[in-house]
Protein backbone atom coordinates (compact mmCIF):
# COMPACT_ATOMS: atom_id res chain seq x y z
CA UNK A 1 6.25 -14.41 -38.70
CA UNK A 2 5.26 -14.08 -35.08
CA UNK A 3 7.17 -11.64 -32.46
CA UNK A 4 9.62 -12.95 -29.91
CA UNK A 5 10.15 -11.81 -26.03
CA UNK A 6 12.79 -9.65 -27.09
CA UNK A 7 10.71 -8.46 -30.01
CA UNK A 8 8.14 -7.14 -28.15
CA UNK A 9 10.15 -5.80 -25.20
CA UNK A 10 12.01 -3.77 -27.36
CA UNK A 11 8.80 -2.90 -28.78
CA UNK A 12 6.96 -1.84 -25.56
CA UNK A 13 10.20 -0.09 -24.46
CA UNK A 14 10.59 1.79 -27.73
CA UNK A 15 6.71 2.88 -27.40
CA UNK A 16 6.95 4.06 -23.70
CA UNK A 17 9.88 6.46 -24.85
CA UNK A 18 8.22 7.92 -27.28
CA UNK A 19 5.40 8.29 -25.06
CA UNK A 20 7.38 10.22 -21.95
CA UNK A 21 6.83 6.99 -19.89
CA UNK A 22 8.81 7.76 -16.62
CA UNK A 23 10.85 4.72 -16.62
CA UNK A 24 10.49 3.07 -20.04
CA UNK A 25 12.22 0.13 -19.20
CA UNK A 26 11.17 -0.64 -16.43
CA UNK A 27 7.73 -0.98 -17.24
CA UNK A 28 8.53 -2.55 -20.22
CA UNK A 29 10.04 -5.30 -18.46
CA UNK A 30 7.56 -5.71 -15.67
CA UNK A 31 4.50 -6.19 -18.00
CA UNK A 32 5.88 -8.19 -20.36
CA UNK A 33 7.24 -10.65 -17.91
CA UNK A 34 4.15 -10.25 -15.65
CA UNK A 35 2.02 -11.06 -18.91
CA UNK A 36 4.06 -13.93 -19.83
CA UNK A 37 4.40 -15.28 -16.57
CA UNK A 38 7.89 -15.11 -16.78
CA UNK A 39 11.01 -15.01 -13.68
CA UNK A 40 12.81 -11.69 -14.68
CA UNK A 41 15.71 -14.40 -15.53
CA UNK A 42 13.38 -16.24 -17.60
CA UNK A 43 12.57 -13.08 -19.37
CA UNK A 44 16.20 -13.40 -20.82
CA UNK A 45 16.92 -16.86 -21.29
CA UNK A 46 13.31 -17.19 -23.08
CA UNK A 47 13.86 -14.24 -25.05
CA UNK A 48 14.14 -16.13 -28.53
CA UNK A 49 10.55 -18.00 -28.14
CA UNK A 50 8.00 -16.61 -30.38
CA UNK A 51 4.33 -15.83 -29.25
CA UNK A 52 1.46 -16.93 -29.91
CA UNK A 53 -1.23 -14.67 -31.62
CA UNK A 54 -3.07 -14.91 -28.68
CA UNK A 55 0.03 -13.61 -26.01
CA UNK A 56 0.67 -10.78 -28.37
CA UNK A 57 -3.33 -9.73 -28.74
CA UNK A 58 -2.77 -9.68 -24.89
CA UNK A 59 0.52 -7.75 -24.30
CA UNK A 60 -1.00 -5.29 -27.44
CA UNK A 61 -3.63 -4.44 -25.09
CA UNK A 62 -1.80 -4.15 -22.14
CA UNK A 63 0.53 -1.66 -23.69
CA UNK A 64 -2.03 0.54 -25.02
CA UNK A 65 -3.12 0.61 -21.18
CA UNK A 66 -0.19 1.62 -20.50
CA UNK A 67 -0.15 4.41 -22.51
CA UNK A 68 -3.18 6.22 -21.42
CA UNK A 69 -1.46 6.74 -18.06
CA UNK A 70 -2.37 3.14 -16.28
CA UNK A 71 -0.06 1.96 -13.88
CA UNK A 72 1.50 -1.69 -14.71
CA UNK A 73 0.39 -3.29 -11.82
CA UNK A 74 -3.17 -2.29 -11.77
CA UNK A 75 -2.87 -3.78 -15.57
CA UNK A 76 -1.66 -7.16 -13.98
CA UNK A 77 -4.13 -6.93 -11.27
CA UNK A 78 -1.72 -7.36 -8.32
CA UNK A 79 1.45 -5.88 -6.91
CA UNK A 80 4.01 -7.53 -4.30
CA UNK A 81 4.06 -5.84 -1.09
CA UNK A 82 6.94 -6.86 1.42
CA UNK A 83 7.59 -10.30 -0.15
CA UNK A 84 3.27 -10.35 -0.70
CA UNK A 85 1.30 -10.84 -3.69
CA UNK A 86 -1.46 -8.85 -3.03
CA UNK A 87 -4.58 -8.56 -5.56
CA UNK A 88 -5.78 -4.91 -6.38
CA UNK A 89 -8.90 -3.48 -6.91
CA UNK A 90 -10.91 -0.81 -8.20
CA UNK A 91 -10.97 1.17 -4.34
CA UNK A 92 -7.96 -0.10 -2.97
CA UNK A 93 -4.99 2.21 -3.43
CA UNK A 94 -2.08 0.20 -4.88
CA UNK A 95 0.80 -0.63 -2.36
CA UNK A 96 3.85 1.56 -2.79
CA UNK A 97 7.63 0.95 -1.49
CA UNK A 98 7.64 4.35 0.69
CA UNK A 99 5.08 2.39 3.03
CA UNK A 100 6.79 -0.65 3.47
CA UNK A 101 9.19 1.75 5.68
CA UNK A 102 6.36 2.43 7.78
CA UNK A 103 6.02 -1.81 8.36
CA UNK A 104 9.80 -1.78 8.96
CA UNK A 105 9.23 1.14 11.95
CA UNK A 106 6.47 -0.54 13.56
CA UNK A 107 8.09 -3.95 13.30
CA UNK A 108 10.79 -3.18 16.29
CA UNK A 109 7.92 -2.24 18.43
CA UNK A 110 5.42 -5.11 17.61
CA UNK A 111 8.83 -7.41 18.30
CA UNK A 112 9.97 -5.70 21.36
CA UNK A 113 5.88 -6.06 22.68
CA UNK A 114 6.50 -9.71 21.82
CA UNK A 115 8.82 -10.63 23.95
CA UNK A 116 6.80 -9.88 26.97
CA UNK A 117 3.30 -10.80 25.68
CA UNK A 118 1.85 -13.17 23.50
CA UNK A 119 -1.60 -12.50 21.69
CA UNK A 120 -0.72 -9.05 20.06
CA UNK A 121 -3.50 -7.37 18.47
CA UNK A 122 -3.01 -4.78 15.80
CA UNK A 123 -5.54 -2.58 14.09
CA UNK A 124 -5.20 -1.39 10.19
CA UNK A 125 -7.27 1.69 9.76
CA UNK A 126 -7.97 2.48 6.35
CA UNK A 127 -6.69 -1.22 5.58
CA UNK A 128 -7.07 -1.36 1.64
CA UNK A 129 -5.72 -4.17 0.10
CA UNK A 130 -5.13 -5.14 3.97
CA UNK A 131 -0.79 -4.59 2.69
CA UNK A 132 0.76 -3.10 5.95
CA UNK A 133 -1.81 -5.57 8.60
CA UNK A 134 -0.82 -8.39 6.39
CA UNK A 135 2.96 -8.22 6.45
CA UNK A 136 2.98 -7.23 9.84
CA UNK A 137 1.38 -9.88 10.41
CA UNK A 138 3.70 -12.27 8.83
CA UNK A 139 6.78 -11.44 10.00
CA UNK A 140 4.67 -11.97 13.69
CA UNK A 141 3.27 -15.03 13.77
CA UNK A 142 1.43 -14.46 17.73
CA UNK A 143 -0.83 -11.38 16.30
CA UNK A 144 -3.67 -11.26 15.10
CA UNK A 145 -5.34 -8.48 13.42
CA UNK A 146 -7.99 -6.10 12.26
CA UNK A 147 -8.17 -4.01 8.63
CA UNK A 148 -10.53 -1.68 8.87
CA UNK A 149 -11.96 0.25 5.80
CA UNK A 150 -14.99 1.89 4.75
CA UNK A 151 -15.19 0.72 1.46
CA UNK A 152 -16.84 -2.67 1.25
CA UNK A 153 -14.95 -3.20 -2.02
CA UNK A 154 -11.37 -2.89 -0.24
CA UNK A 155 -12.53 -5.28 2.17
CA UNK A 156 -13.55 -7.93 0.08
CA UNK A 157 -9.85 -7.26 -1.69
CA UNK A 158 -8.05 -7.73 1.66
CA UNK A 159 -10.05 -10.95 2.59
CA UNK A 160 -8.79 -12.55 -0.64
CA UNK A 161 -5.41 -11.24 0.09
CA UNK A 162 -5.56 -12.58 3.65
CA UNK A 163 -6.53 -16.38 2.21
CA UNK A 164 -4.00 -16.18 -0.45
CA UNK A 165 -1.18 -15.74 1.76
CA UNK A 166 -2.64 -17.82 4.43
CA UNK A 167 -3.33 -15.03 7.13
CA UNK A 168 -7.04 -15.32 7.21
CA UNK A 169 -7.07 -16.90 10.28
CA UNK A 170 -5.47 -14.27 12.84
CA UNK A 171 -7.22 -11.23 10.37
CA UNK A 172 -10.51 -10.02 10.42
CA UNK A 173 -12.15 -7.38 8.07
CA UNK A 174 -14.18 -4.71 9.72
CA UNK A 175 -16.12 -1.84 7.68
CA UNK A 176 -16.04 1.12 9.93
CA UNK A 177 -15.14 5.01 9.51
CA UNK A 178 -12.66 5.33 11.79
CA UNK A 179 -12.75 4.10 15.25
CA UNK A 180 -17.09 4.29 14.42
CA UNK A 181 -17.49 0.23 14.50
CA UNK A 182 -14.24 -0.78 15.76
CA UNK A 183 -14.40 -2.87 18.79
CA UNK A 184 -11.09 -4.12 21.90
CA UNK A 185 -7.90 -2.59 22.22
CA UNK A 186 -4.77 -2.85 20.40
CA UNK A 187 -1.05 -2.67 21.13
CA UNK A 188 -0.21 -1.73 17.63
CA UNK A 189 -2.22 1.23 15.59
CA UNK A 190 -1.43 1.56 11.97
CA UNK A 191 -2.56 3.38 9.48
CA UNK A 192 -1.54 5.14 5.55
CA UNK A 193 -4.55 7.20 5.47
CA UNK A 194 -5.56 9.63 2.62
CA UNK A 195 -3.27 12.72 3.44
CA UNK A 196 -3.36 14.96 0.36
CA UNK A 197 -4.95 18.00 0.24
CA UNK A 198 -8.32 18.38 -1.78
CA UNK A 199 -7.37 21.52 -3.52
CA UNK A 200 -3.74 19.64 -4.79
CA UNK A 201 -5.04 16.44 -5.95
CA UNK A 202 -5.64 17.19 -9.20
CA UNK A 203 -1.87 18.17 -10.36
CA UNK A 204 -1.17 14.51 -9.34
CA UNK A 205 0.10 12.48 -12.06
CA UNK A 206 -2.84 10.84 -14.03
CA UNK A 207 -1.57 7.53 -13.06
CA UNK A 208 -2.59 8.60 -9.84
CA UNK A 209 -5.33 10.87 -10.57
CA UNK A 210 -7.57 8.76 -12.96
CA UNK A 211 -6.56 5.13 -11.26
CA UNK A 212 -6.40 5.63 -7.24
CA UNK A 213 -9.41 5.79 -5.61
CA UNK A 214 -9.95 9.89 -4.18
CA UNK A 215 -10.87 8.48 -1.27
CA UNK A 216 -8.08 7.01 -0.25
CA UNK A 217 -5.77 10.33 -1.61
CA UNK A 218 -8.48 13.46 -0.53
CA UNK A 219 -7.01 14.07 3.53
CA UNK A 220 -9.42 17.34 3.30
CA UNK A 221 -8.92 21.03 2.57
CA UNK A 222 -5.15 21.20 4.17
CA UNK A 223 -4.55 17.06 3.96
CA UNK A 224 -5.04 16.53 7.46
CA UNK A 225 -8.50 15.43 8.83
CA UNK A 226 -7.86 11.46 9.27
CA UNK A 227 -4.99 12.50 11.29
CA UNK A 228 -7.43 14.65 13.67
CA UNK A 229 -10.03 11.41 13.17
CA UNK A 230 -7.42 8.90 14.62
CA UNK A 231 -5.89 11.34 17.18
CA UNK A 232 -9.58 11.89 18.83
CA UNK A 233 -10.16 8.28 19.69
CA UNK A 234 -6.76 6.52 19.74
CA UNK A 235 -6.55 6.83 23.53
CA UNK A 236 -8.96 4.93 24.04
CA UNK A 237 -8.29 1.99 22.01
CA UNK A 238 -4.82 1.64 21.99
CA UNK A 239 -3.07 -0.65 25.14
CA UNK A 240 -1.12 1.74 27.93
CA UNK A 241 1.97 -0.17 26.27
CA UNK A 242 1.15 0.30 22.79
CA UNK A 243 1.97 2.49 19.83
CA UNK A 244 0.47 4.63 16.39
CA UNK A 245 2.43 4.50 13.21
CA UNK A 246 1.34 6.65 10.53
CA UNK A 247 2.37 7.49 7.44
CA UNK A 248 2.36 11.20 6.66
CA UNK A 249 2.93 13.33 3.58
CA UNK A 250 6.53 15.23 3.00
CA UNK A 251 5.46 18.54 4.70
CA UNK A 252 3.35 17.37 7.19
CA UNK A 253 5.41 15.70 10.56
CA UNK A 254 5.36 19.45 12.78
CA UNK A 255 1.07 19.61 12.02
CA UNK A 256 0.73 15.82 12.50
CA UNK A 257 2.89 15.67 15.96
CA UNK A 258 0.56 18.97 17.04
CA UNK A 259 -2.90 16.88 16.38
CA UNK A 260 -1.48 13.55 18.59
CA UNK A 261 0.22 15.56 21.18
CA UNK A 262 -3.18 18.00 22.11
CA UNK A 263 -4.85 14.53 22.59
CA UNK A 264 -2.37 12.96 25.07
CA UNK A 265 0.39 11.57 22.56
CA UNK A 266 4.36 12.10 22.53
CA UNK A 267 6.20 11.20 19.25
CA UNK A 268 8.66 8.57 19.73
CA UNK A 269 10.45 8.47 15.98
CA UNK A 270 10.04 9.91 13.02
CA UNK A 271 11.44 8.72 9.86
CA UNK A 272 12.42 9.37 6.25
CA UNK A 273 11.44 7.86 2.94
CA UNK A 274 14.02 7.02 0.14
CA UNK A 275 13.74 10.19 -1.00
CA UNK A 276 14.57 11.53 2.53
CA UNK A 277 11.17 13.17 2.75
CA UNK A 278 9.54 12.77 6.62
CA UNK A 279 6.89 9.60 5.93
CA UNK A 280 6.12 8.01 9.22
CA UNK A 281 5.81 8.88 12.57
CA UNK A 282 5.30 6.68 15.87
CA UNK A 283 3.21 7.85 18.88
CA UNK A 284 2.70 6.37 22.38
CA UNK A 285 0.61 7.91 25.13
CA UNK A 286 2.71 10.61 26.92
């Protein structure tokens, strides 16, 4: 007899735990039901139907993904980012909650710089799946924007993102290392770049290790150089009006407010994570 929802949600669940899966049931949940294609209330009130040989072949699979340390939503292929399905991909780093706080920060400025001018223009560096552009972007319907990344892969990844929740026509891809190709000025400079440092990256957890792209984790030998890349140029492409939101690691807001401030910057806010752990910072020229 074939399994049922429950079946094999109690199945994946009981598997995790035995494997030392973080959050068992979580994950559990959120690959079934991604799977299935089921509502997380569906995932209840369905919970009786049986499977077909061909659903289970597929969760089976999925689960034994899971197990050798792949994250559930590169296994589904896509992961919401402030109220966005965005599609992943093999060099984009996979959209995490701690950076939607850096779209929250930069939000009250982009809305504040609204209200006296229309035709904002923000610039993504190190775009990715094109996640913080994009949402900034959609809560802003008068900008327009530009993800930059040097990975031709990631770009292709945000341009799909872009079309599939109808942004493509105020955002434009640009592959460029830095400021190298980047062309205009912007009132709004954002950017999660890689900020870990090279010697540290491999007691990451293999989740992160063997599925996110190093180049978008290795910041250099003390986690640091894209913040000295941005900080060189940002003068002169960001408006006299306009500000730089960064994400930052835990340890890093006293070195990070050094690099922008020997360049011309002042730090308007800094803010914590969930976790309270410093994760963004917000720069204007002083």
């Amino acid at each position: 007899m074939s399994s049922t929802v429950a079946d094999m949600l109690a199945d994946a669940r009981r598997r995790f735990t035995e494997a030392g899966i973080v959050d068992p049931a979580t994950d559990a949940r959120l690959l079934v039901a991604g799977l299935l294609k089921l509502s997380p209330t569906e995932l209840l009130t369905r919970s009786a139907e049986r499977l077909s040989a061909e659903q289970a072949e597929l969760i089976f699979k999925a689960l034994e993904r899971r197990l050798a340390h792949e994250p559930v939503h590169r296994i589904l292929g896509e992961r919401e980012f402030y109220g966005l399905p965005l599609r992943l991909s093999a060099e984009t780093l996979e959209p995490r909650p701690d950076t939607e706080i850096l779209v929250d920060t930069v939000l009250v400025y982009l809305k504040d710089l609204a209200k006296a001018q229309s035709r904002l223009h923000i610039l993504d560096m190190g775009t990715g799946t094109g996640a913080i552009c994009l949402a900034l972007l959609s809560e802003c319907p008068d900008a327009s924007g530009v993800g930059s990344d040097i990975s031709a892969d990631a770009l292709l990844t945000a341009r799909s993102n872009a079309e599939r929740n109808g942004l493509q026509d105020r955002f434009q891809a640009v592959q460029s290392s830095w400021f190298e190709d980047i062309q205009g000025s912007f009132h709004v400079i954002v950017s999660n770049p890689p900020y870990i440092a090279s010697n540290v990256i491999h007691d990451l957890a293999p989740e992160v290790t063997k599925f996110d792209p190093a180049a978008a984790l290795d910041g250099g030998p003390d986690g640091l150089d894209a913040y000295k890349a941005i900080a060189k140029d940002a003068a002169r492409f960001i408006r006299p009006d306009g500000v730089v939101g960064l994400e930052i690691g835990y340890d890093q807001r006293n070195d990070v407010t050094a690099i922008f401030e020997a360049k011309g910057f002042r730090c308007l806010k800094s803010v914590k994570d969930y976790g309270q752990n410093d994760r963004v910072l917000v720069f204007a020229l002083a």
